[in-house]
N, C-alpha and C. Protein backbone atom coordinates (compact mmCIF):
# COMPACT_ATOMS: atom_id res chain seq x y z
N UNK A 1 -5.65 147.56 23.13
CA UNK A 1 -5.25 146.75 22.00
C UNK A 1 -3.76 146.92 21.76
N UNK A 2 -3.18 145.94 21.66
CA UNK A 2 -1.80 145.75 21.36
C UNK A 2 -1.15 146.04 19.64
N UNK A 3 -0.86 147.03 19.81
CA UNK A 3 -0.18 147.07 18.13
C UNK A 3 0.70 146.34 17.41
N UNK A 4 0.65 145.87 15.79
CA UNK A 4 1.39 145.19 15.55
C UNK A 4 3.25 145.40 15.90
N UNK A 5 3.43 147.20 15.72
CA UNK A 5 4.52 147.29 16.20
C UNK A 5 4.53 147.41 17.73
N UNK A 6 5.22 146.30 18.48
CA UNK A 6 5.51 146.51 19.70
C UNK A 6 6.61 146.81 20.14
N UNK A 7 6.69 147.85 20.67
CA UNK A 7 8.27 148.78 20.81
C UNK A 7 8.57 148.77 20.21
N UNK A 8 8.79 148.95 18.79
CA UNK A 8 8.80 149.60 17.89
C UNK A 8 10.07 148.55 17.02
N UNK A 9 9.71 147.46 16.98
CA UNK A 9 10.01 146.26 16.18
C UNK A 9 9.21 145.80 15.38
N UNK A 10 9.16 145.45 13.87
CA UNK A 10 8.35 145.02 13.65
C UNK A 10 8.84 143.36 13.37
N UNK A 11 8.06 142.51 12.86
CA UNK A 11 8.58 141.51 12.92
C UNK A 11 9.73 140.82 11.86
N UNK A 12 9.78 141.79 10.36
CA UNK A 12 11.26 141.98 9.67
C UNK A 12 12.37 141.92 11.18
N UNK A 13 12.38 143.32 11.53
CA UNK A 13 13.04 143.69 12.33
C UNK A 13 13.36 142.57 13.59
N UNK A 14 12.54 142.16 14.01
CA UNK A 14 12.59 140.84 15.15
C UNK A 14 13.87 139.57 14.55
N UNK A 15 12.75 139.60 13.17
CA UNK A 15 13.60 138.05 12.43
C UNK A 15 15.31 138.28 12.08
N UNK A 16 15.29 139.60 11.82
CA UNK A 16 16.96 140.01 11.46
C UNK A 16 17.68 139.89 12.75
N UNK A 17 17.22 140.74 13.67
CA UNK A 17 17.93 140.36 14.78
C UNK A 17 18.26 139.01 15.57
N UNK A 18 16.98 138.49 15.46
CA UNK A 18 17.19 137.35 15.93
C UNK A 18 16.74 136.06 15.67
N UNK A 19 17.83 135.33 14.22
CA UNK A 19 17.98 134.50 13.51
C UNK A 19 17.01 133.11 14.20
N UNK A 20 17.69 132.82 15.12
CA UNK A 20 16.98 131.33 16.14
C UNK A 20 15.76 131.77 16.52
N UNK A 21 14.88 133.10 16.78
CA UNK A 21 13.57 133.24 16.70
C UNK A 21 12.97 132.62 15.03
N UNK A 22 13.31 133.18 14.15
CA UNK A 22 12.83 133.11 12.87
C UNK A 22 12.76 131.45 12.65
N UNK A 23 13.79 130.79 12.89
CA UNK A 23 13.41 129.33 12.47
C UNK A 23 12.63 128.42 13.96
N UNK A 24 12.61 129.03 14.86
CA UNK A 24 11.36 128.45 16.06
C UNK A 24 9.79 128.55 15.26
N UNK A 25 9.66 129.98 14.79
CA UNK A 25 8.31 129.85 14.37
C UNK A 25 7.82 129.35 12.68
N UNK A 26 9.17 129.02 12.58
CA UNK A 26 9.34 127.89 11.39
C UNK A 26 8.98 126.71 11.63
N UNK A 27 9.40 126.00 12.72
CA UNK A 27 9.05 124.87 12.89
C UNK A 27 7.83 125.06 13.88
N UNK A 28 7.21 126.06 14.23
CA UNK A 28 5.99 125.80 15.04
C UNK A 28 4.91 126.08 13.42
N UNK A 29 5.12 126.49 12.55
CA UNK A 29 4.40 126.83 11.76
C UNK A 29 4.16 125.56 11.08
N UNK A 30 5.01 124.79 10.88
CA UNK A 30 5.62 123.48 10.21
C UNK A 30 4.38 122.64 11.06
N UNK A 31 4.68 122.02 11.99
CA UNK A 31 3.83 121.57 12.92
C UNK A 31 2.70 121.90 12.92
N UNK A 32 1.99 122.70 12.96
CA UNK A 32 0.43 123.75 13.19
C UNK A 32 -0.19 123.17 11.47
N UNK A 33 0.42 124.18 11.19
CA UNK A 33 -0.56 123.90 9.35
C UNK A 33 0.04 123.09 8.61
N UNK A 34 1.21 122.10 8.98
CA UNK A 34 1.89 120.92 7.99
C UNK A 34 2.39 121.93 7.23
N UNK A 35 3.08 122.94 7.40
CA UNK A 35 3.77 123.48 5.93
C UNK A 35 4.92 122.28 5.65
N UNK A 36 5.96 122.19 4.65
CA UNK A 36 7.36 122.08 4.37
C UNK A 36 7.99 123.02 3.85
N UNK A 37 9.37 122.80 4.43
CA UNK A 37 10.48 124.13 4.12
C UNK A 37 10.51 123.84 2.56
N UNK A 38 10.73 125.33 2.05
CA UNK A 38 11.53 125.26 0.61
C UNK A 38 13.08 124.81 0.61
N UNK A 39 13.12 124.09 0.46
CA UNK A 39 14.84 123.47 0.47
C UNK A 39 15.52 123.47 -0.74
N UNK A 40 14.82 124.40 -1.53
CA UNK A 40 15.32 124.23 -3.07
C UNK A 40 16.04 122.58 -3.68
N UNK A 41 15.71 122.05 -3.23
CA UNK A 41 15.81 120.51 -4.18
C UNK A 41 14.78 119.06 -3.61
N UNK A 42 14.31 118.75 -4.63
CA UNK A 42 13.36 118.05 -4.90
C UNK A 42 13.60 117.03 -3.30
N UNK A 43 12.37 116.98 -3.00
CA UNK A 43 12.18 116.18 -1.84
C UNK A 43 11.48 114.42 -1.68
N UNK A 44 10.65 114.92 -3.00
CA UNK A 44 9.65 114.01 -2.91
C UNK A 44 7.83 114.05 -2.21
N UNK A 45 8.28 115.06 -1.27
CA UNK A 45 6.93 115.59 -1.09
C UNK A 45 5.33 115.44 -1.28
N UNK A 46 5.66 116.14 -2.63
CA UNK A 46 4.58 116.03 -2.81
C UNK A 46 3.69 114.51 -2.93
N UNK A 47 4.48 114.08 -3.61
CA UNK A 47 4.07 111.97 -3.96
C UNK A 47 3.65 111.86 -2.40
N UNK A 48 4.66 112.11 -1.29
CA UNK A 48 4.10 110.94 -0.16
C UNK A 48 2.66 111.60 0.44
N UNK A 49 2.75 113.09 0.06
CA UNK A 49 1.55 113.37 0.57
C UNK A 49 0.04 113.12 -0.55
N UNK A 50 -0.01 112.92 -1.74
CA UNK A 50 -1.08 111.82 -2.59
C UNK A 50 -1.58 110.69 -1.66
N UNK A 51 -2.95 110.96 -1.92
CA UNK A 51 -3.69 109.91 -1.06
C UNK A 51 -3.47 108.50 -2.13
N UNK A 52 -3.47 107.58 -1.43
CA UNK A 52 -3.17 106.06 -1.91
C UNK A 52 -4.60 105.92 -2.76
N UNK A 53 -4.49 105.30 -3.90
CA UNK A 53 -5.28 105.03 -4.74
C UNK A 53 -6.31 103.45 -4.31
N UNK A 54 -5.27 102.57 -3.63
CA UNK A 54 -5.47 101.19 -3.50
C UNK A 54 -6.83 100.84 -2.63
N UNK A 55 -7.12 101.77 -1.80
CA UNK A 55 -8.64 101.70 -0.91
C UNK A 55 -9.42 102.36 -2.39
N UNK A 56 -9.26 102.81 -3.08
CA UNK A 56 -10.53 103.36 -4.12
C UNK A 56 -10.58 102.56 -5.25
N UNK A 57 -9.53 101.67 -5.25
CA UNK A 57 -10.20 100.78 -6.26
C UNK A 57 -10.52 99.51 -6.00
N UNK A 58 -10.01 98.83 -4.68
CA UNK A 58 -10.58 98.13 -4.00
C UNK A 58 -12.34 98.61 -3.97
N UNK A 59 -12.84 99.88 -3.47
CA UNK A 59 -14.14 100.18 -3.39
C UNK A 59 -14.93 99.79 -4.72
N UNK A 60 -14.15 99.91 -5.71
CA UNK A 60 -14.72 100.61 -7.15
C UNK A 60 -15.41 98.65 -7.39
N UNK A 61 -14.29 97.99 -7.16
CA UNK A 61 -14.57 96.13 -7.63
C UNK A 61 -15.26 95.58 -6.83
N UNK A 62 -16.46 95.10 -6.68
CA UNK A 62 -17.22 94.45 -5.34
C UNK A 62 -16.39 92.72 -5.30
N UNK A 63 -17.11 92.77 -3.89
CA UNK A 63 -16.28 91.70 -3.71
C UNK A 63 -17.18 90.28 -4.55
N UNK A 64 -16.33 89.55 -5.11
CA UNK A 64 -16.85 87.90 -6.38
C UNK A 64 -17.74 87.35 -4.82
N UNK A 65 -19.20 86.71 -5.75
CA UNK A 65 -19.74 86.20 -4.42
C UNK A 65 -20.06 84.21 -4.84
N UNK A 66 -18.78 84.11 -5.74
CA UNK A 66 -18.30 82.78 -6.38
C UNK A 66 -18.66 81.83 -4.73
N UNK A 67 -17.84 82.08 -3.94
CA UNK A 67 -18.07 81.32 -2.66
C UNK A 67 -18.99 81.43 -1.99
N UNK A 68 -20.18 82.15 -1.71
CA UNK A 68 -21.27 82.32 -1.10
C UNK A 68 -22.21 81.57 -1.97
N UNK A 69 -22.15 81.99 -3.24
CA UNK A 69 -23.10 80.86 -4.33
C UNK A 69 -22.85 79.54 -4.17
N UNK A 70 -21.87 79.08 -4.11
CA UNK A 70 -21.10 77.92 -4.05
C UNK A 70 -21.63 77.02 -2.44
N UNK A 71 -22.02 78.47 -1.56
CA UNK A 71 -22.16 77.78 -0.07
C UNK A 71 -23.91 77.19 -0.65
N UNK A 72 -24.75 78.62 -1.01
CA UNK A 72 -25.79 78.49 -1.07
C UNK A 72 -26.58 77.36 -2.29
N UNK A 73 -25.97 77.17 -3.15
CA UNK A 73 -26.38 76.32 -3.91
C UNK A 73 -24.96 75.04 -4.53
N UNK A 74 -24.82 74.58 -3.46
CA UNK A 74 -23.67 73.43 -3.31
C UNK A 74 -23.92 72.34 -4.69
N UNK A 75 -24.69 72.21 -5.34
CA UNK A 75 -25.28 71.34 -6.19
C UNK A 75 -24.48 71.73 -8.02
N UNK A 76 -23.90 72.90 -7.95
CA UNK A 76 -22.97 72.69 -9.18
C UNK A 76 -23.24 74.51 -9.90
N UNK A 77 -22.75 75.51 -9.09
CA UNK A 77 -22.96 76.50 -8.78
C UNK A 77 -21.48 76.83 -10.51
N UNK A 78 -21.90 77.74 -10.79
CA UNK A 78 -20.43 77.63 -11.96
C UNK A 78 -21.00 79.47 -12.37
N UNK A 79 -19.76 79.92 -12.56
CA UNK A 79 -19.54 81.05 -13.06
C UNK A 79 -19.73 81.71 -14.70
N UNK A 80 -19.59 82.65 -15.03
CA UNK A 80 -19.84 82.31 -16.69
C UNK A 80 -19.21 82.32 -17.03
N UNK A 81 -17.82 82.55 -16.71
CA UNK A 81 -16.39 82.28 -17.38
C UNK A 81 -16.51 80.47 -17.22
N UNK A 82 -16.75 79.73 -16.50
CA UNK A 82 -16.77 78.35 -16.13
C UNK A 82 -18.26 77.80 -17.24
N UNK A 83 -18.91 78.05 -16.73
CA UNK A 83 -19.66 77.47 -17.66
C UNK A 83 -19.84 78.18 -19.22
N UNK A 84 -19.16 78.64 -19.91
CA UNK A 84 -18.90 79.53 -21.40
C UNK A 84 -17.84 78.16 -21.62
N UNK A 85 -16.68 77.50 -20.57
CA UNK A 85 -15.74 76.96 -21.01
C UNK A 85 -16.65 75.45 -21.06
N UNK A 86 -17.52 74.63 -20.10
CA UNK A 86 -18.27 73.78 -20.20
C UNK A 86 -18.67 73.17 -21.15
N UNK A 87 -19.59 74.67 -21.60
CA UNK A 87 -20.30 74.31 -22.84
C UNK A 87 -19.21 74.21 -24.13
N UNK A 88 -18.42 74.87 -24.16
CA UNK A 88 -17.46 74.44 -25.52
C UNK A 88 -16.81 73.09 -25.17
N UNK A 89 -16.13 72.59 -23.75
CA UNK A 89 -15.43 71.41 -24.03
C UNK A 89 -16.44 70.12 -24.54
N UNK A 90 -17.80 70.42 -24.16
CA UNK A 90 -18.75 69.48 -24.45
C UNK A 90 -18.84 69.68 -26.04
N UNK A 91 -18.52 70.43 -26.48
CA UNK A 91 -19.30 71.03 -28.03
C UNK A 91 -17.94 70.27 -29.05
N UNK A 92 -16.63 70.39 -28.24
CA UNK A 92 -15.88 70.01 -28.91
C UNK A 92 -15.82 68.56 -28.42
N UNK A 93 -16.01 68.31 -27.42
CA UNK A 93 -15.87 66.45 -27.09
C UNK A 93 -17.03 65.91 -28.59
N UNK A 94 -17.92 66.11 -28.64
CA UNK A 94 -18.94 65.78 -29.25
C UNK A 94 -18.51 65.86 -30.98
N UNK A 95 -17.59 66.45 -31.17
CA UNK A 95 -16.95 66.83 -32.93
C UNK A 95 -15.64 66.16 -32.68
N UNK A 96 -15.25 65.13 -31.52
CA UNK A 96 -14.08 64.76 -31.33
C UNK A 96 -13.04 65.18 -31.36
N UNK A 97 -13.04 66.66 -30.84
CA UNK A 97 -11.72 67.23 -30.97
C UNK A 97 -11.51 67.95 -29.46
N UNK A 98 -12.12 67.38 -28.04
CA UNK A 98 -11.92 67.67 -26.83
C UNK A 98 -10.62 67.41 -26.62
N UNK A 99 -10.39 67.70 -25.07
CA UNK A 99 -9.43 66.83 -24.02
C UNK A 99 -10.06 65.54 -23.93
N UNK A 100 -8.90 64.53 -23.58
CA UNK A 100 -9.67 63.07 -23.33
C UNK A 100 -9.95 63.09 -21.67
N UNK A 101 -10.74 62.17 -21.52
CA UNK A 101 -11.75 61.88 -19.70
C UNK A 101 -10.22 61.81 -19.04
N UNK A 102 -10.46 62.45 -17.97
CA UNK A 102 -9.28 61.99 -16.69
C UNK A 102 -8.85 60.42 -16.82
N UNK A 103 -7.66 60.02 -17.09
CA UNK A 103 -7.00 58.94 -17.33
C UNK A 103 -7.25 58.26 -18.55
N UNK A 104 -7.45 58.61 -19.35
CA UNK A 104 -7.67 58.13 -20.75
C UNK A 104 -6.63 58.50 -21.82
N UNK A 105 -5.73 59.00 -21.51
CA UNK A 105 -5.00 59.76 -22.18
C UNK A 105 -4.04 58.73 -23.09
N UNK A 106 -3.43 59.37 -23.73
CA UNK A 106 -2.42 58.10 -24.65
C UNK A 106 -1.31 57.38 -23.81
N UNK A 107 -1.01 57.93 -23.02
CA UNK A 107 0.06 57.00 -21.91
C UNK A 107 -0.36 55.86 -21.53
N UNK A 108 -2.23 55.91 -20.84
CA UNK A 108 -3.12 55.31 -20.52
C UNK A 108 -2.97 53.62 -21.79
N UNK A 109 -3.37 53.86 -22.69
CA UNK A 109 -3.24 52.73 -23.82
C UNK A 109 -2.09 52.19 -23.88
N UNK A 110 -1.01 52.11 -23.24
CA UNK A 110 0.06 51.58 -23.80
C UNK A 110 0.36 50.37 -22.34
C-alpha cells in the first residue's frame, strides 16, 4: 500500500513547490465534478446553472383541445368563454342594445 506521504511530500508540500501542478488538478477537478473557481466576484453562476422553469410550466397547462373538438364535432363546437359571450350578445340584441348584423351598421343607411 502506497502512503499518503510519498517521499516524504505531502501534497501542501507538492502544491507550494509546484504552482502549475496545483492549477492542472484545478482544472481536472473543474471538469470531473463541474466545480467553479472562487474568483471572488460575482460571475453569474449560479442563475445559468437553475434549471429553466419553461418545460414545467408548459407541463403544468395541458394542451386547449379547441381544435380537435372543432375537428370532431364540425357542426358549431364553441368554448365557454365563446359561448358565455353568445349568450349575452343575444340577451342584449333582444333589449336592443347589441352590435348591429354584419353590414347594417349606420354607414350602411346613408
Amino acid at each position: 500500500m502506497a502512503s499518503s506521504k510519498a517521499a516524504g511530500y505531502t501534497t501542501r508540500k507538492l502544491y507550494q513547490t509546484y504552482p502549475a501542478l496545483r492549477r492542472e488538478v484545478n482544472k481536472v477537478q473543474q471538469e470531473i465534478f463541474g466545480y467553479f473557481p472562487n474568483l471572488g466576484v460575482r460571475t453569474g453562476h449560479q442563475k445559468t446553472k437553475k434549471s429553466l422553469q419553461g418545460v414545467y410550466l408548459n407541463r403544468y397547462y395541458d394542451e386547449p383541445i379547441d381544435k380537435y373538438a372543432r375537428k370532431a364535432h364540425p357542426e358549431g363546437f364553441m368554448t365557454e368563454l365563446q359561448e358565455r359571450r353568445h349568450v349575452k350578445r343575444e340577451f342584449m340584441r333582444r333589449k336592443g342594445k347589441g352590435p348591429p348584423k354584419k353590414g347594417s351598421g349606420k354607414r350602411s343607411k346613408k
